[in-house]
C-alpha atoms as a PDB file:
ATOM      1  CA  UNK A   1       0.000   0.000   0.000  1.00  0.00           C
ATOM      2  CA  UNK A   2       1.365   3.442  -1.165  1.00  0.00           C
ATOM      3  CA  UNK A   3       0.641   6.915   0.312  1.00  0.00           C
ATOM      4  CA  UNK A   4       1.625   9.774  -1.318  1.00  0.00           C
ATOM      5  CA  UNK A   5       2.163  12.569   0.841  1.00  0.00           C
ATOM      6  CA  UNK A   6       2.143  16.481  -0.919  1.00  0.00           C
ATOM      7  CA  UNK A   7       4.334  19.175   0.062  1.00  0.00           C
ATOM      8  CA  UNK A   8       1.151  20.840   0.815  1.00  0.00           C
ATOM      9  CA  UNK A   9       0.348  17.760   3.624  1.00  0.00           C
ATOM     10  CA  UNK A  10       3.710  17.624   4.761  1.00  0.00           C
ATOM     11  CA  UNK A  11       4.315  20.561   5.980  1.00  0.00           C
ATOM     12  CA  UNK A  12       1.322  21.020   7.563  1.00  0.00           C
ATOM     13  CA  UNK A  13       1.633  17.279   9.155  1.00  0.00           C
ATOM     14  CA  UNK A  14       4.765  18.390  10.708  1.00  0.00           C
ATOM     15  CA  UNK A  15       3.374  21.728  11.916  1.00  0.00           C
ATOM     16  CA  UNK A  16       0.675  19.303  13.828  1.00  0.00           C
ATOM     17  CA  UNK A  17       3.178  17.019  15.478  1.00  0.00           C
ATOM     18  CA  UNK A  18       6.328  19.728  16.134  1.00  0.00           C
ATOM     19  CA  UNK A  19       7.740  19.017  19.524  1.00  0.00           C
ATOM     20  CA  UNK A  20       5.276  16.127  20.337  1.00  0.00           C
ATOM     21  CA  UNK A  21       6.145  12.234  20.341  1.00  0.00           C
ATOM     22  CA  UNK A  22       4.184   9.934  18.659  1.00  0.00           C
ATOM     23  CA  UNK A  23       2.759   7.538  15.313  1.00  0.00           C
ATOM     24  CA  UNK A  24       0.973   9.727  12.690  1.00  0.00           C
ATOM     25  CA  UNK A  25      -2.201   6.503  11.851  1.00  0.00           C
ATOM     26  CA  UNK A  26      -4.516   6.523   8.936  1.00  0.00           C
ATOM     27  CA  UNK A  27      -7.755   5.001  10.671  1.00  0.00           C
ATOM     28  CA  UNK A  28     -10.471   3.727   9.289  1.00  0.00           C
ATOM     29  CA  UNK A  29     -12.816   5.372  12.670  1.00  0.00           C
ATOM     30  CA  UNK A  30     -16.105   3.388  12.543  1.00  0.00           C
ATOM     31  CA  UNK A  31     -17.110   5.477  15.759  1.00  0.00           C
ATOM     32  CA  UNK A  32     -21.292   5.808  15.129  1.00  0.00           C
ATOM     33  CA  UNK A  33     -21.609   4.705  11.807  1.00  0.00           C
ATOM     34  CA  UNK A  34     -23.383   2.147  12.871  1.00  0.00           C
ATOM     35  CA  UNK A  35     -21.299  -0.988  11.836  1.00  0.00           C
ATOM     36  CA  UNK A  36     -17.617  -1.771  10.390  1.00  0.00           C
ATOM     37  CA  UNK A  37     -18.018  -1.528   6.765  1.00  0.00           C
ATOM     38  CA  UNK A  38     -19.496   2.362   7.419  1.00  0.00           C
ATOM     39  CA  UNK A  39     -16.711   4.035   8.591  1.00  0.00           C
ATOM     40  CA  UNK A  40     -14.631   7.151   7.920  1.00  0.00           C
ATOM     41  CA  UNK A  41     -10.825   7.667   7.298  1.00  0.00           C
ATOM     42  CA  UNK A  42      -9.390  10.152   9.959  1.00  0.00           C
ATOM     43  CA  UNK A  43      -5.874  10.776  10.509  1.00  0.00           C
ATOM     44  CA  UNK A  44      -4.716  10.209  14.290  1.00  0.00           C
ATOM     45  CA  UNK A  45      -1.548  10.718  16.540  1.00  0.00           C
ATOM     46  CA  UNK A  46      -1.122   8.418  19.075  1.00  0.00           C
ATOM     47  CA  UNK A  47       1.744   7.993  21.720  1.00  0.00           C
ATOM     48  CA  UNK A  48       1.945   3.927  21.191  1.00  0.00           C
ATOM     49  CA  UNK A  49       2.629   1.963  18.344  1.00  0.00           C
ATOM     50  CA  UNK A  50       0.471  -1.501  17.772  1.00  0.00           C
ATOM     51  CA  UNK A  51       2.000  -4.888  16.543  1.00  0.00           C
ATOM     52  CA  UNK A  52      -1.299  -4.852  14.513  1.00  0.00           C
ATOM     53  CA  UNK A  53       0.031  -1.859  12.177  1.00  0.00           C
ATOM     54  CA  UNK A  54       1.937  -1.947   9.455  1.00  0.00           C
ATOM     55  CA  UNK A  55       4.137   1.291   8.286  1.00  0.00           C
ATOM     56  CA  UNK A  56       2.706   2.557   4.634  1.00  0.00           C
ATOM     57  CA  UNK A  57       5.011   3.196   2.141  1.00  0.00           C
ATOM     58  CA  UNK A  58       4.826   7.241   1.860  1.00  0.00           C
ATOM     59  CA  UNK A  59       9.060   8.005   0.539  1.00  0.00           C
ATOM     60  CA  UNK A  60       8.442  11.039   3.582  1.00  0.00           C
ATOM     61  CA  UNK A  61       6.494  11.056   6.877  1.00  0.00           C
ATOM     62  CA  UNK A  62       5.970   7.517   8.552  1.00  0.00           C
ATOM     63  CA  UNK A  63       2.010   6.966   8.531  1.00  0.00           C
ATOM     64  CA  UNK A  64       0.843   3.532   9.947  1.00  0.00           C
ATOM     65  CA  UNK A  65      -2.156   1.219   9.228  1.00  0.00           C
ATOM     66  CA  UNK A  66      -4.031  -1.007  10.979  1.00  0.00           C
ATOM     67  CA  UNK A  67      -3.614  -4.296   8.999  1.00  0.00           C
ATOM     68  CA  UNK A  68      -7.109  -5.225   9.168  1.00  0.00           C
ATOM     69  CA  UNK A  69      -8.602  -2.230   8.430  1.00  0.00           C
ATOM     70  CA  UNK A  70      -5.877  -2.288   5.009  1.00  0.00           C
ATOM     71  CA  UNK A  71      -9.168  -3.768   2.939  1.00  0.00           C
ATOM     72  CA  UNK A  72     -10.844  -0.372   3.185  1.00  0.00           C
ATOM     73  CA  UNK A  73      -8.204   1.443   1.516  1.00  0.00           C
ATOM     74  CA  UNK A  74      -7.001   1.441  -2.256  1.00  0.00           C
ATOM     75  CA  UNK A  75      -3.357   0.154  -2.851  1.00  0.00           C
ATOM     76  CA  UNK A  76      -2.575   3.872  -4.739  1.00  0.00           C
ATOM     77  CA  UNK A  77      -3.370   6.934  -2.360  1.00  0.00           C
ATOM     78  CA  UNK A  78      -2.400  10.485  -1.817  1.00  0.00           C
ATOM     79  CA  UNK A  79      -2.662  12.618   1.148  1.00  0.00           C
ATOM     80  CA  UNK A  80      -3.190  16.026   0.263  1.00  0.00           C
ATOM     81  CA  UNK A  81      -4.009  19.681   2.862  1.00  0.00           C
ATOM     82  CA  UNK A  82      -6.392  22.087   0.685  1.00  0.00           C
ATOM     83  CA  UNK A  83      -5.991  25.832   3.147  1.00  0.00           C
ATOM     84  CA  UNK A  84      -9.115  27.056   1.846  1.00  0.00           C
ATOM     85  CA  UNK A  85     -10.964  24.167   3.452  1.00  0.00           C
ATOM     86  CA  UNK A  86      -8.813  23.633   6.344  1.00  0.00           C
ATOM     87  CA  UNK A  87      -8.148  19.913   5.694  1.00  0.00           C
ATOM     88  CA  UNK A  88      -6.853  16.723   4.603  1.00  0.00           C
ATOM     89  CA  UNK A  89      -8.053  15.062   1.687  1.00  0.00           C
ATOM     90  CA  UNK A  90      -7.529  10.963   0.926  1.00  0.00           C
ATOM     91  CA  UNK A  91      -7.963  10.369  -2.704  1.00  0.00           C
ATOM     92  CA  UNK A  92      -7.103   7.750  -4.547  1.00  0.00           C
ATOM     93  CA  UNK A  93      -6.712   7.621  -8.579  1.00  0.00           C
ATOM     94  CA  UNK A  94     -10.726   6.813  -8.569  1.00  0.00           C
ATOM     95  CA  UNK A  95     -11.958   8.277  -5.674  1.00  0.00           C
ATOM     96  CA  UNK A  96     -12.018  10.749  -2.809  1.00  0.00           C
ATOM     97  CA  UNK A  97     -11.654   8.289   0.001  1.00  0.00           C
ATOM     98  CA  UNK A  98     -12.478  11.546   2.397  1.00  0.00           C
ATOM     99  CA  UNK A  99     -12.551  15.125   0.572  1.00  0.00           C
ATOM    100  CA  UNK A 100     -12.260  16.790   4.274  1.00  0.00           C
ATOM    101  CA  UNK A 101     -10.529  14.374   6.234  1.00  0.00           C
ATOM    102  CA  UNK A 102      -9.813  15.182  10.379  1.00  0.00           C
ATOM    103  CA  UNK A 103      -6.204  15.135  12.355  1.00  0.00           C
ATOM    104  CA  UNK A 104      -6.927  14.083  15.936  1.00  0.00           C
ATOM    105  CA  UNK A 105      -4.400  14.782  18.697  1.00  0.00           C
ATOM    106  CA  UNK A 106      -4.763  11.428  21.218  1.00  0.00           C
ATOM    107  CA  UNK A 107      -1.510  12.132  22.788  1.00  0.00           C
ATOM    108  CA  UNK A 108      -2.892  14.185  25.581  1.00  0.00           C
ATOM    109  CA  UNK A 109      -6.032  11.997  26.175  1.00  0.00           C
END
């Protein structure tokens, strides 16, 4: 599974986690949809890594993956910031996989 990361995402990934420790995770957060194939992609940092997750393949930022959750997720992706919307977008060469995708902080829960 590939992730490409824009300039545009990268810098303002690294302006979210300057001067705090943790995994940058692409989740698949099924959180009140109602059942596991209804679920949204959400980027989260979290202080812990799981044996579960396997490190995408981005050529930048390390972003991790819940193997099981993998199936929800084209092979081909790119991570993208638009400014004028205020967030992350997951696309893939066929799809928006989330046109105004989230960044939770967990490190402080």
């Amino acid at each position: 599974m590939k992730l490409k990361i824009t300039e545009t995402a990268t810098k303002k990934l690294q302006e979210k986690t300057a001067g705090k420790q943790g995994y940058i995770k692409l989740i698949y957060d099924i959180d009140g949809c109602g059942c596991a194939v209804n679920g949204v992609a959400a980027l989260w940092l979290e202080k812990e890594y799981n044996d579960d997750e396997n490190q995408m393949e981005t050529g930048s930022i390390p972003i991790y993956i819940q193997k099981s959750r993998e199936v929800f997720f084209d092979d081909q992706m790119t991570l993208d910031y638009k400014e004028s919307a205020g967030c992350f977008q997951l696309k893939s060469p066929n799809e928006y996989l989330n046109p105004r995708m989230s960044f939770y902080d967990k490190t402080n829960l």
